[in-house]
Protein backbone atom coordinates (compact mmCIF):
# COMPACT_ATOMS: atom_id res chain seq x y z
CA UNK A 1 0.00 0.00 0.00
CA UNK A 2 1.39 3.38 -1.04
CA UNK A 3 1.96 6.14 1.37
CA UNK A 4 1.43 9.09 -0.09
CA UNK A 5 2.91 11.39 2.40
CA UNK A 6 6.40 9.04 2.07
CA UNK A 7 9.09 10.25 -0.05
CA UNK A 8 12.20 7.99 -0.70
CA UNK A 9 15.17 10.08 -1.85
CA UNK A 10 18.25 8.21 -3.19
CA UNK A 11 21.67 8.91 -4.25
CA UNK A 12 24.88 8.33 -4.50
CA UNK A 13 27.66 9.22 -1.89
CA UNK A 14 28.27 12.86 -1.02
CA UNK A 15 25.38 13.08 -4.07
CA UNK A 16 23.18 16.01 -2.29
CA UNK A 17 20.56 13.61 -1.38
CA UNK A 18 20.45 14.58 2.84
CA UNK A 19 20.37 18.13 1.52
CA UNK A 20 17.56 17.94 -0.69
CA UNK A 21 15.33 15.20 2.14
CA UNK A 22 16.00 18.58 4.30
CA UNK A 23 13.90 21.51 1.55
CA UNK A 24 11.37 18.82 1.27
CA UNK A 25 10.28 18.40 5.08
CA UNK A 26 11.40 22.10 5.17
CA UNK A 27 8.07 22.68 3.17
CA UNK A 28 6.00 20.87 5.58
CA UNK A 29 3.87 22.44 8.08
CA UNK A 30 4.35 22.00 11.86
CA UNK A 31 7.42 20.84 13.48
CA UNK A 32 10.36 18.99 12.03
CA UNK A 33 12.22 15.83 13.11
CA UNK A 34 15.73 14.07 12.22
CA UNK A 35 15.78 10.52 13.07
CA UNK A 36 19.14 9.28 12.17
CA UNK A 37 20.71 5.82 12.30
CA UNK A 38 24.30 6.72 12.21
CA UNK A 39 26.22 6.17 15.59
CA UNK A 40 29.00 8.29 16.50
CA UNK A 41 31.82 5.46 16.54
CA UNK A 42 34.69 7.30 15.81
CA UNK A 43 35.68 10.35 15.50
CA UNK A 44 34.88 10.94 11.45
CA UNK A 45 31.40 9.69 12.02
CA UNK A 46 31.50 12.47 15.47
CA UNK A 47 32.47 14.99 12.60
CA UNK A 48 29.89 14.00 10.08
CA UNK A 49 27.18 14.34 12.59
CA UNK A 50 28.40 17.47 13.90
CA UNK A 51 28.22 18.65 10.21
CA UNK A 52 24.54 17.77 9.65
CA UNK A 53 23.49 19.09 12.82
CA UNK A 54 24.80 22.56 11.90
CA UNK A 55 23.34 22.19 8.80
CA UNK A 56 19.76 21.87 9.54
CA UNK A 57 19.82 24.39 12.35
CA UNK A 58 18.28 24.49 15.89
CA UNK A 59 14.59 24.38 14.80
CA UNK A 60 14.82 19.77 14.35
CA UNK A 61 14.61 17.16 17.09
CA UNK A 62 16.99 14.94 16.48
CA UNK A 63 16.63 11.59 17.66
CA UNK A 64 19.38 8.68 17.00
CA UNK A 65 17.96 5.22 16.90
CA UNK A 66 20.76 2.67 14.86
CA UNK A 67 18.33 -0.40 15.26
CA UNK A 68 14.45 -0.08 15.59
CA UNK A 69 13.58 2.59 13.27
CA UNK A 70 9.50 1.31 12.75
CA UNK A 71 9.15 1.67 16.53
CA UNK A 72 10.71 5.80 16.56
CA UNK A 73 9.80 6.86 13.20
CA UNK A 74 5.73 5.98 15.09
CA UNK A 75 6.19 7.84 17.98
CA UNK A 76 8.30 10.70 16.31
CA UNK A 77 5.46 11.04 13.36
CA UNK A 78 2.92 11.79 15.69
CA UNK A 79 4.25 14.80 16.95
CA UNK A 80 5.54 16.44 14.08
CA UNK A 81 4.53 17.49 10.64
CA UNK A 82 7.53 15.95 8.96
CA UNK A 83 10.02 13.21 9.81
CA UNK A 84 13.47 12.76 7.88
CA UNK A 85 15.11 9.30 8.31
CA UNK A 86 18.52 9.63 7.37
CA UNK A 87 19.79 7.20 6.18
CA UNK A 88 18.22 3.76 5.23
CA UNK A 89 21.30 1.73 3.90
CA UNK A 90 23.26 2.88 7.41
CA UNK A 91 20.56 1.10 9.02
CA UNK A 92 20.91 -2.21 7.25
CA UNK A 93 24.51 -1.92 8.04
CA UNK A 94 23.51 -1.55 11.62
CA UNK A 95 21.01 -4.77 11.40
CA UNK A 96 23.59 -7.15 9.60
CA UNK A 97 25.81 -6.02 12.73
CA UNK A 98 23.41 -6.71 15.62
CA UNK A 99 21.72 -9.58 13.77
CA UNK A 100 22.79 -11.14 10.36
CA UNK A 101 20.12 -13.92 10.27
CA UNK A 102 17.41 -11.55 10.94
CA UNK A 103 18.10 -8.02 9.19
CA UNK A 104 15.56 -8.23 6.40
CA UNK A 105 12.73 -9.56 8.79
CA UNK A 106 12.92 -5.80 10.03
CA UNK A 107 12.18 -4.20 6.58
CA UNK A 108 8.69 -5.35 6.62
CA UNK A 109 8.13 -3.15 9.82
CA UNK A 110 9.62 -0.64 8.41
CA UNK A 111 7.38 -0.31 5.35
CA UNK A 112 4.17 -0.84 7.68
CA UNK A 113 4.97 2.24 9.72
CA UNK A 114 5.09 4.63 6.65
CA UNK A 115 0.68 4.52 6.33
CA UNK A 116 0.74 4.66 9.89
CA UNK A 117 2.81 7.71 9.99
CA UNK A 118 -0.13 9.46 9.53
CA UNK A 119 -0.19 13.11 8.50
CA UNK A 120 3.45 13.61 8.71
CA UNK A 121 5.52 13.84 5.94
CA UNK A 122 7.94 10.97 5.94
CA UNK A 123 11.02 11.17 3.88
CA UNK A 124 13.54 8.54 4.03
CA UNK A 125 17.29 8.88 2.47
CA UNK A 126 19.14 5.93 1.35
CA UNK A 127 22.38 5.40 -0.83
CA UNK A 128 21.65 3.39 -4.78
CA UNK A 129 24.74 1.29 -3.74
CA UNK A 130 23.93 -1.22 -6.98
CA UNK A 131 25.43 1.13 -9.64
CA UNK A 132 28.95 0.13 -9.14
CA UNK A 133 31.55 -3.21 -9.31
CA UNK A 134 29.70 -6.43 -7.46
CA UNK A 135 31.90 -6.67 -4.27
CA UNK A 136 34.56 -9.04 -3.78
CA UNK A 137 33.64 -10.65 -0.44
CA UNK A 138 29.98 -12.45 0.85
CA UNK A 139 29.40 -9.76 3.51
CA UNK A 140 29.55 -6.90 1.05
CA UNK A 141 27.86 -8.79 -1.83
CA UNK A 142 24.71 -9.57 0.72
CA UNK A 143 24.88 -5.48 2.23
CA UNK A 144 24.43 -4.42 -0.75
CA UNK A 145 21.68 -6.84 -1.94
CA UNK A 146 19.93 -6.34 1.37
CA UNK A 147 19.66 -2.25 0.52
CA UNK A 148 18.86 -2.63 -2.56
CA UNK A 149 15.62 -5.30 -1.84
CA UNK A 150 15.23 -2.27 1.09
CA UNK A 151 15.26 0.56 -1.21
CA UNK A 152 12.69 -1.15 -3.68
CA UNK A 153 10.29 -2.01 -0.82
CA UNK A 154 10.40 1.40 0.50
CA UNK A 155 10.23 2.91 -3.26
CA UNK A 156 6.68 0.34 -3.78
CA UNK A 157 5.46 2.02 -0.37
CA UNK A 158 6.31 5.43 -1.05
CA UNK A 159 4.17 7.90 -2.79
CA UNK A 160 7.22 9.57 -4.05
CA UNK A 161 11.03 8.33 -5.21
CA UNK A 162 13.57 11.08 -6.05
CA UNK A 163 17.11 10.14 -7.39
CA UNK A 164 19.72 12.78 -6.68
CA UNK A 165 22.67 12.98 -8.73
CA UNK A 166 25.31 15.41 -8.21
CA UNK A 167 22.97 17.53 -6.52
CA UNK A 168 20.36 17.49 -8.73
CA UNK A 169 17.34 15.55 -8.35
CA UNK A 170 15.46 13.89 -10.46
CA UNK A 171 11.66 12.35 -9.65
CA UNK A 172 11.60 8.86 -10.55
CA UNK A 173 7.79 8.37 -9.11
């Protein structure tokens, strides 16, 4: 079932895709909301997320939630006009980590909570990580599989998909 208050925004690396997810909630009424999956591991990823903070400003809540994203992205929707979820493909990364067998059982929850968002204007950021070479090792090969069978469950769901590409985007749906 398609949510039509869902966008899915995807992109490559550095591609512009986080800064165009943040005009598009920008234009929503009511009060915004970052829920990121990223975990501040090291001190690049502490830089990164310093960096995107400054960037959207004071006037988000920013929640960081690495592994049950249906459960916050319910709770956060219902207080605010617009959710970003930033990013998708991190979150996989986090699943394979905290369970391998079970990752893609979780996407299914994930695409359920987009209708039940309700009002709120839901857009989710994720990287097209099937554009390049097929990795060398099993791991890598079944990341990437798992983001892209994520990304076109999400895209199905959403009522709009937007590819950026060097910071230009380009509606797919």
């Amino acid at each position: 079932m398609a949510s039509s208050s869902s966008v899915l925004v995807l992109g490559g690396a550095r591609s512009g895709k986080s800064r165009f997810a943040l005009g598009l909630a920008a234009a929503a009424p009511g009060p915004r909301a970052y829920l990121a999956t990223a975990e501040a591991l090291d001190d690049e990823m502490r830089e990164r997320i310093a960096r995107h903070r400054e960037e959207r400003g004071g006037d988000w809540t920013t929640v960081e939630e690495p592994l049950d994203l249906p459960g916050r992205l319910a709770k956060l929707a219902a207080g605010h006009g617009a959710v970003i979820v930033d990013c998708l493909t991190l979150w996989v990364s986090n699943l394979l980590h905290a369970d391998p067998a079970g990752a893609e059982a979780r996407f299914d929850d994930l695409v359920a909570a987009l209708p039940a968002a309700g009002g709120a204007k839901v857009v989710l950021v994720a990287n097209e990580v099937g554009m390049g070479i097929v990795p060398e090792n099993p791991l890598a090969r079944r990341f990437r599989d798992l983001a892209g069978r994520l990304n076109q469950q999400v895209a199905a769901a959403a009522g709009e998909v937007h590819l950026v590409v060097a910071g230009i985007p380009l509606r797919v749906k």
